[in-house]
Protein backbone atom coordinates (compact mmCIF):
# COMPACT_ATOMS: atom_id res chain seq x y z
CA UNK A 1 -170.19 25.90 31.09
CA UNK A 2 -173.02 28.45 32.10
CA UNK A 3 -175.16 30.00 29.89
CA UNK A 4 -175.89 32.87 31.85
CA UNK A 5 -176.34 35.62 29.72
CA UNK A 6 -175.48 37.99 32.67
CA UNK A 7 -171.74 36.21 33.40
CA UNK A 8 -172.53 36.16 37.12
CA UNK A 9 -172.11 33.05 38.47
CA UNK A 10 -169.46 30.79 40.36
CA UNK A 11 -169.01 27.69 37.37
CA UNK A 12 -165.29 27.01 37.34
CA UNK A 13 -163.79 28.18 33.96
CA UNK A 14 -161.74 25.97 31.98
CA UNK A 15 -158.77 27.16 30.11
CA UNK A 16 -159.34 28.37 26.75
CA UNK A 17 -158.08 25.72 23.61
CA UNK A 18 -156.54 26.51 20.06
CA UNK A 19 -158.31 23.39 17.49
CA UNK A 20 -157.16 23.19 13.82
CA UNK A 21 -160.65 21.60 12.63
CA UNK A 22 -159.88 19.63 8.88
CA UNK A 23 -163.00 18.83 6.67
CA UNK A 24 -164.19 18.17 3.06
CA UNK A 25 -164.47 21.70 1.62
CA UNK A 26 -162.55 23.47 4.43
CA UNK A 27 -159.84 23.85 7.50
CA UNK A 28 -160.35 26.10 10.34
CA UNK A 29 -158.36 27.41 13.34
CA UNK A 30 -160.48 27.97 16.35
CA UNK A 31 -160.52 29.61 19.93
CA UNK A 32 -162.63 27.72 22.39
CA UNK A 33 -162.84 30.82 24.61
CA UNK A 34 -164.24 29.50 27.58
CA UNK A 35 -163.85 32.76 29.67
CA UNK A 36 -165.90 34.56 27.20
CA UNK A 37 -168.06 31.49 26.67
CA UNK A 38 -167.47 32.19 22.86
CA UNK A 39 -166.11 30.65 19.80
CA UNK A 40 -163.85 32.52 17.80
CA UNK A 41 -162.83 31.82 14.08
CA UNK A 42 -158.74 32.60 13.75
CA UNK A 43 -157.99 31.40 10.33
CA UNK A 44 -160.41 29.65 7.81
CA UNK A 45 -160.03 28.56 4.34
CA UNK A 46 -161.85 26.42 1.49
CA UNK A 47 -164.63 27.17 -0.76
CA UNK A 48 -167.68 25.46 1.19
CA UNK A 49 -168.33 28.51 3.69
CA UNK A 50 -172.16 26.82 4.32
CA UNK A 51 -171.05 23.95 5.53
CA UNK A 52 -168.32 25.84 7.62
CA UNK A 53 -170.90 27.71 8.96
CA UNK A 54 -172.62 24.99 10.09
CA UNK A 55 -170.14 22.87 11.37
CA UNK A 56 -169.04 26.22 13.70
CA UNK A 57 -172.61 25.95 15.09
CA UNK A 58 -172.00 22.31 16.00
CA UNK A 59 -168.90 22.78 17.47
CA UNK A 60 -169.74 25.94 19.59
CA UNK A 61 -173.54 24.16 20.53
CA UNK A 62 -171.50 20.75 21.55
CA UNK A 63 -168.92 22.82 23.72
CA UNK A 64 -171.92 25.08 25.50
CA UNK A 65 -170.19 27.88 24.02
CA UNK A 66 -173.14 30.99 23.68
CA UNK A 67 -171.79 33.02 20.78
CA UNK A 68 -169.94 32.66 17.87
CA UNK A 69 -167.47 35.66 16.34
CA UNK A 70 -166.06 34.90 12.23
CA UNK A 71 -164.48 37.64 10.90
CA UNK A 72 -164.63 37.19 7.06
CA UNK A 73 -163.80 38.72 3.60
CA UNK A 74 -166.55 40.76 2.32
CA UNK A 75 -167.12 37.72 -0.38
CA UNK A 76 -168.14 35.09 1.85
CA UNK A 77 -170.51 37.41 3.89
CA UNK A 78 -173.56 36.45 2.27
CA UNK A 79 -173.43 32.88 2.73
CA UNK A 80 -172.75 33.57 6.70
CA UNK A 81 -176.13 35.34 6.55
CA UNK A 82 -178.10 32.66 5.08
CA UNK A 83 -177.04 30.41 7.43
CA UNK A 84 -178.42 33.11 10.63
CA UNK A 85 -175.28 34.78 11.27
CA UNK A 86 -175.49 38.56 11.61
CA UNK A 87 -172.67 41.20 10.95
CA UNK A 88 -172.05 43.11 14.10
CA UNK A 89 -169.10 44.87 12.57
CA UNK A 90 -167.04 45.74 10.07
CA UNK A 91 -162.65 46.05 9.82
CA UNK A 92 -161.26 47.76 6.84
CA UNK A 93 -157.92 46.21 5.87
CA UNK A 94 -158.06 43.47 8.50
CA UNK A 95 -156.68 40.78 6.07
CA UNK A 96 -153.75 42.62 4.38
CA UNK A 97 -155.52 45.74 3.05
CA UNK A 98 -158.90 43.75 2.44
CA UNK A 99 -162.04 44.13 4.76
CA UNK A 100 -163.49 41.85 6.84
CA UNK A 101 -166.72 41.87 8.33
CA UNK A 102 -167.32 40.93 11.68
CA UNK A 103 -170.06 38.47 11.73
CA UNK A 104 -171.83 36.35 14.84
CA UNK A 105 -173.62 33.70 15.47
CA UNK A 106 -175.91 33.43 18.74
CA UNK A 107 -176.05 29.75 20.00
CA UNK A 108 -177.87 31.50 23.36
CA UNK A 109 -180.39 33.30 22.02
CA UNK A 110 -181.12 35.02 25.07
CA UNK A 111 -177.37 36.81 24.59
CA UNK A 112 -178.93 38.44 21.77
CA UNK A 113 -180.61 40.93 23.36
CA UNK A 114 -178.99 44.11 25.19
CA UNK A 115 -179.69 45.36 28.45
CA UNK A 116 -178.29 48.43 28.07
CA UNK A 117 -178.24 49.32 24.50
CA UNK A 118 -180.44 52.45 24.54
CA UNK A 119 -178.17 53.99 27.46
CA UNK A 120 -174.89 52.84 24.80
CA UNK A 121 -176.32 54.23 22.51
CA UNK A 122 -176.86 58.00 24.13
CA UNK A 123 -173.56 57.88 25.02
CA UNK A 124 -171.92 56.92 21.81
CA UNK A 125 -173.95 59.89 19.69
CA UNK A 126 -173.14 62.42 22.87
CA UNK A 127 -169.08 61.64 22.11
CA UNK A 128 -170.17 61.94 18.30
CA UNK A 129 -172.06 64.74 18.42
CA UNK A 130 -168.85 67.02 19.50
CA UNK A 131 -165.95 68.19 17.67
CA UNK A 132 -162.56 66.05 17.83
CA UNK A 133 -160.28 67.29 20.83
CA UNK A 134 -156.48 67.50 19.23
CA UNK A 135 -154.05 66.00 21.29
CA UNK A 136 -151.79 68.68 23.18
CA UNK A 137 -148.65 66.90 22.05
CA UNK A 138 -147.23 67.81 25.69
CA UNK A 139 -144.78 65.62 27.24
CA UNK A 140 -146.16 62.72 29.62
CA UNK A 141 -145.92 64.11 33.41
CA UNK A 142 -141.85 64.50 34.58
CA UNK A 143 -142.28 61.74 37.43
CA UNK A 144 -143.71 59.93 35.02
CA UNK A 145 -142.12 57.24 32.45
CA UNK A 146 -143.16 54.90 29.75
CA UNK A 147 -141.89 52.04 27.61
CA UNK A 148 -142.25 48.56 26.17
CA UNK A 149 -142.81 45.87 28.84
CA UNK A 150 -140.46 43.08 29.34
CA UNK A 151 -140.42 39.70 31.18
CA UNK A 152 -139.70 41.37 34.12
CA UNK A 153 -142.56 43.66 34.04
CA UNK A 154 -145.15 40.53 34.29
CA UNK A 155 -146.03 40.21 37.85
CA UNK A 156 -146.43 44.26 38.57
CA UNK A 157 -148.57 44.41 35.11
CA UNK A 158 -150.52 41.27 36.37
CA UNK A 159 -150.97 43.58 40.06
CA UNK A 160 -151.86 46.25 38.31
CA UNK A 161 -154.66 44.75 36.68
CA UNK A 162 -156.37 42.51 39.53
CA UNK A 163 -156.86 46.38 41.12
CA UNK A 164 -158.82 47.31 38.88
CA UNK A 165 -160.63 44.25 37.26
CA UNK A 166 -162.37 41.14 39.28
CA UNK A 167 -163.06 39.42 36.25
CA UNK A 168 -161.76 39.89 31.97
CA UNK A 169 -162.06 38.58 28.95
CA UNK A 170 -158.77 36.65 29.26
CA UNK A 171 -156.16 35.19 31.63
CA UNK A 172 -154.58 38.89 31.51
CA UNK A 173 -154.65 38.99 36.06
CA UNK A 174 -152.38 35.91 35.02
CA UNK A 175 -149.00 36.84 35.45
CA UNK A 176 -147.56 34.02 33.76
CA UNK A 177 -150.11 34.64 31.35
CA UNK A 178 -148.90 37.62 29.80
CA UNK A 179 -145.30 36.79 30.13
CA UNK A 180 -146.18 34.14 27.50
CA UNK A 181 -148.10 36.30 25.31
CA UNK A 182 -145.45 39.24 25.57
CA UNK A 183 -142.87 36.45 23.82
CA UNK A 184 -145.02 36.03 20.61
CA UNK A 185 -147.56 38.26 20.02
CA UNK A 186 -148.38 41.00 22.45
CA UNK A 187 -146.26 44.26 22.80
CA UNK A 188 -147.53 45.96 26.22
CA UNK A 189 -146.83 49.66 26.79
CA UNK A 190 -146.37 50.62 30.24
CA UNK A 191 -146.42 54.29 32.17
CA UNK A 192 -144.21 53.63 35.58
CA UNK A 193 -144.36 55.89 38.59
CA UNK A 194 -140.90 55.09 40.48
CA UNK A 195 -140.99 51.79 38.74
CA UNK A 196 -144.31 50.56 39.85
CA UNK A 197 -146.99 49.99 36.71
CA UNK A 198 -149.75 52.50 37.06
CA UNK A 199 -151.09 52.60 33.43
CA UNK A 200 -150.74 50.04 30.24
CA UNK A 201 -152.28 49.03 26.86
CA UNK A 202 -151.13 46.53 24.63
CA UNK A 203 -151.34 45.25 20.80
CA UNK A 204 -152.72 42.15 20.31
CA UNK A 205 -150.52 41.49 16.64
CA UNK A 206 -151.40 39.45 14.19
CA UNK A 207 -148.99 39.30 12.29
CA UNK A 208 -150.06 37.16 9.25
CA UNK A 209 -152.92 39.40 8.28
CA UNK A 210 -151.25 42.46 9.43
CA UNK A 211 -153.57 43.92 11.79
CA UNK A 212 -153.39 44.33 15.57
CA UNK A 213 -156.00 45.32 18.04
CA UNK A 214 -155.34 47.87 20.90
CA UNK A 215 -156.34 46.36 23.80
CA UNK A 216 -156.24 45.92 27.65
CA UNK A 217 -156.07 48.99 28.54
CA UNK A 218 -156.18 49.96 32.46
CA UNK A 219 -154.59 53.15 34.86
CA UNK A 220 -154.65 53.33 38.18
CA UNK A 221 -157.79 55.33 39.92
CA UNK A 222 -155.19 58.23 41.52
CA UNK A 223 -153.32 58.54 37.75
CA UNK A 224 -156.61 59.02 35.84
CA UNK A 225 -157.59 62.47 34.19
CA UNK A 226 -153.73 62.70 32.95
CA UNK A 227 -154.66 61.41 29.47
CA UNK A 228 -152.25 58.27 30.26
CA UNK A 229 -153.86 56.11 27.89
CA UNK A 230 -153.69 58.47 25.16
CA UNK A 231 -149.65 58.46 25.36
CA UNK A 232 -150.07 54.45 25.47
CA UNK A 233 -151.91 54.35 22.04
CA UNK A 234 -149.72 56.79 20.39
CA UNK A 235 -146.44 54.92 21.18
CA UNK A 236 -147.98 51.50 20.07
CA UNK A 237 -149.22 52.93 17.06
CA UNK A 238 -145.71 54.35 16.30
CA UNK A 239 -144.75 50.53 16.89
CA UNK A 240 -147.22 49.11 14.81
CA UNK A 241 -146.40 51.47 12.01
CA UNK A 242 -142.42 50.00 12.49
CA UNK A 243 -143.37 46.63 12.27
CA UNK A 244 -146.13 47.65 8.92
CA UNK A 245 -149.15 46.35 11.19
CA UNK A 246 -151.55 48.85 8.64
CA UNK A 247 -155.28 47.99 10.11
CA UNK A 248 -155.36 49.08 14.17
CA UNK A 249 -158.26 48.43 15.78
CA UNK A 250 -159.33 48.80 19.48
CA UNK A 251 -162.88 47.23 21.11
CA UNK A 252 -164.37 49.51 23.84
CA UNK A 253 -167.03 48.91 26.63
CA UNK A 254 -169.99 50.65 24.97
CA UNK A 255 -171.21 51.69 28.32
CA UNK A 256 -167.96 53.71 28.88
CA UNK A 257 -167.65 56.77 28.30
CA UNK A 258 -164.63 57.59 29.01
CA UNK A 259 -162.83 54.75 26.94
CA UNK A 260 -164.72 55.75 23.82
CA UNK A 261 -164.40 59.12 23.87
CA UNK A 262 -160.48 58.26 23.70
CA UNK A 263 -160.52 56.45 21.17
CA UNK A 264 -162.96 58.99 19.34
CA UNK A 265 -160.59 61.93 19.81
CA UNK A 266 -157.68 60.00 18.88
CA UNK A 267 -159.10 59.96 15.13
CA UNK A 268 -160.62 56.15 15.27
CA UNK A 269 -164.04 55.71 13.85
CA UNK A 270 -166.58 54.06 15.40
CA UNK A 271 -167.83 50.36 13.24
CA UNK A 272 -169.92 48.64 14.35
CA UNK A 273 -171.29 47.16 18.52
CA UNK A 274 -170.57 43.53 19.44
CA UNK A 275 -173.57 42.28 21.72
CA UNK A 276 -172.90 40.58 24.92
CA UNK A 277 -169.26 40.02 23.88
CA UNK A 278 -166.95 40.31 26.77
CA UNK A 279 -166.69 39.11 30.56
CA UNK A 280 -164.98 41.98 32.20
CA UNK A 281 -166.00 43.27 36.04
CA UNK A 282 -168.66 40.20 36.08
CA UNK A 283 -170.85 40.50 33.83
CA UNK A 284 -171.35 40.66 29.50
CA UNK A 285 -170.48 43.54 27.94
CA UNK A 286 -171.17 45.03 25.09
CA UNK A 287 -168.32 46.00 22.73
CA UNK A 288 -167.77 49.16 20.39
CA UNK A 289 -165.69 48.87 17.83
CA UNK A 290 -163.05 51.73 16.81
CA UNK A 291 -160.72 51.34 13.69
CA UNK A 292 -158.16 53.98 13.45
């Protein structure tokens, strides 16, 4: 796998793996994501979070995977930081009402460092520096629909997503792809002009911990400026309140503004900036983190 800290170059990309990892002291679910050239911790358990954090290193290292994410209960945290992880984050309520911080490990080095954090970093205090905009509460546009996706709905959402992305953080310009995901764990919200997809979002759910982040969100260039997305994460936060998801959370490109001011005026607050975290249009991007 490259270890490009920009993203851009031609390696084929192997499909991402789910590994239950068994050891003395503890067990561990893991994402190889191989997209994202990142490891991510899904589940963990056991009392020997050293030697956890360890073994992660190892595993991402031996894989060429560039970054490690471990979101964790506030009372492990301080054994992740002796062993050189850093907290990039923090999720109030992730793991059934109790926090988790949002801790990483860089395997690259070089992915450490941000190219563009000082320009991220104007824009996020320019969206923080102004007054919440309240939502109108008018009705979405009368040629205009929305609803939850279905089966169906898989290739046009796939269509509607290749326009607008070359490259993201996972097989989402799959089409088969997200009807999978839409059958266990994903609830997409779509806004159709004469049936066509021109915007969604989605809620990634999970289920166990009762959390679910707002994600993949994407309108098409001629229905922008219509505050699309903001119907799209009202009506899957109505359906996360339904099924007693209680911790939303939604990661945003830190270099856009647009995206984050969203999420600002729609009452989430900003927690925290994941370095180099995401392959969308190409390149690494840099994540903000909003928790509603």
């Amino acid at each position: 796998m490259c270890q490009s800290t920009t993203g851009n170059c031609n390696c084929p990309v192997k499909e991402d793996r789910l590994e239950v990892h068994k050891r003395e002291g503890f067990e561990t679910q893991l994402c190889l994501d191989f997209i994202n050239n990142r490891l991510k911790v899904k589940s963990y358990s056991g009392s020997n979070m050293p030697e956890l954090a360890r073994y992660l290193i190892d595993v991402a290292a031996n894989n060429e995977l560039g970054k490690i994410l471990f979101n964790v209960r506030e009372r492990d945290a301080l054994e992740l930081k002796a062993e050189g992880y850093i907290l990039e984050g923090k999720y109030p309520s992730f793991f059934n009402g109790v926090t988790a911080l949002g801790y990483s490990y860089f395997v690259d080095q070089a992915r450490r460092e941000s190219r563009y954090w000082s320009n991220e970093e104007e824009i996020l205090q320019s969206i923080l520096g102004k007054p919440r905009k309240e939502s109108s509460g008018r009705s979405l546009p009368g040629e205009l629909s929305m609803r939850v996706a279905v089966s169906d709905d898989a290739k046009p959402l796939a269509q509607l997503y290749r326009k607008i992305f070359s490259t993201y953080p996972s097989p989402l310009l799959d089409s088969g792809y997200i009807e999978e995901v839409m059958t266990s764990h994903v609830l997409f919200a779509v806004v159709f002009k004469d049936d066509v997809p021109v915007s969604a979002a989605s809620a990634d759910m999970d289920i166990k911990n009762g959390n679910a982040e707002i994600t993949d969100c994407a309108t098409l260039p001629d229905y922008r400026g219509q505050g699309l997305l903001t119907y799209l994460i009202r009506f899957l936060e109505k359906e996360m309140d339904s099924r007693n998801i209680g911790c939303l959370y939604s990661l945003a490109r830190a270099g856009s503004y647009g995206m984050n001011a969203s999420l600002y005026n729609l009452g989430y607050s900003f927690s925290g900036r994941f370095i180099n975290n995401c392959h969308i249009g190409g390149r690494y991007e840099d994540m903000n983190l909003w928790i509603r």
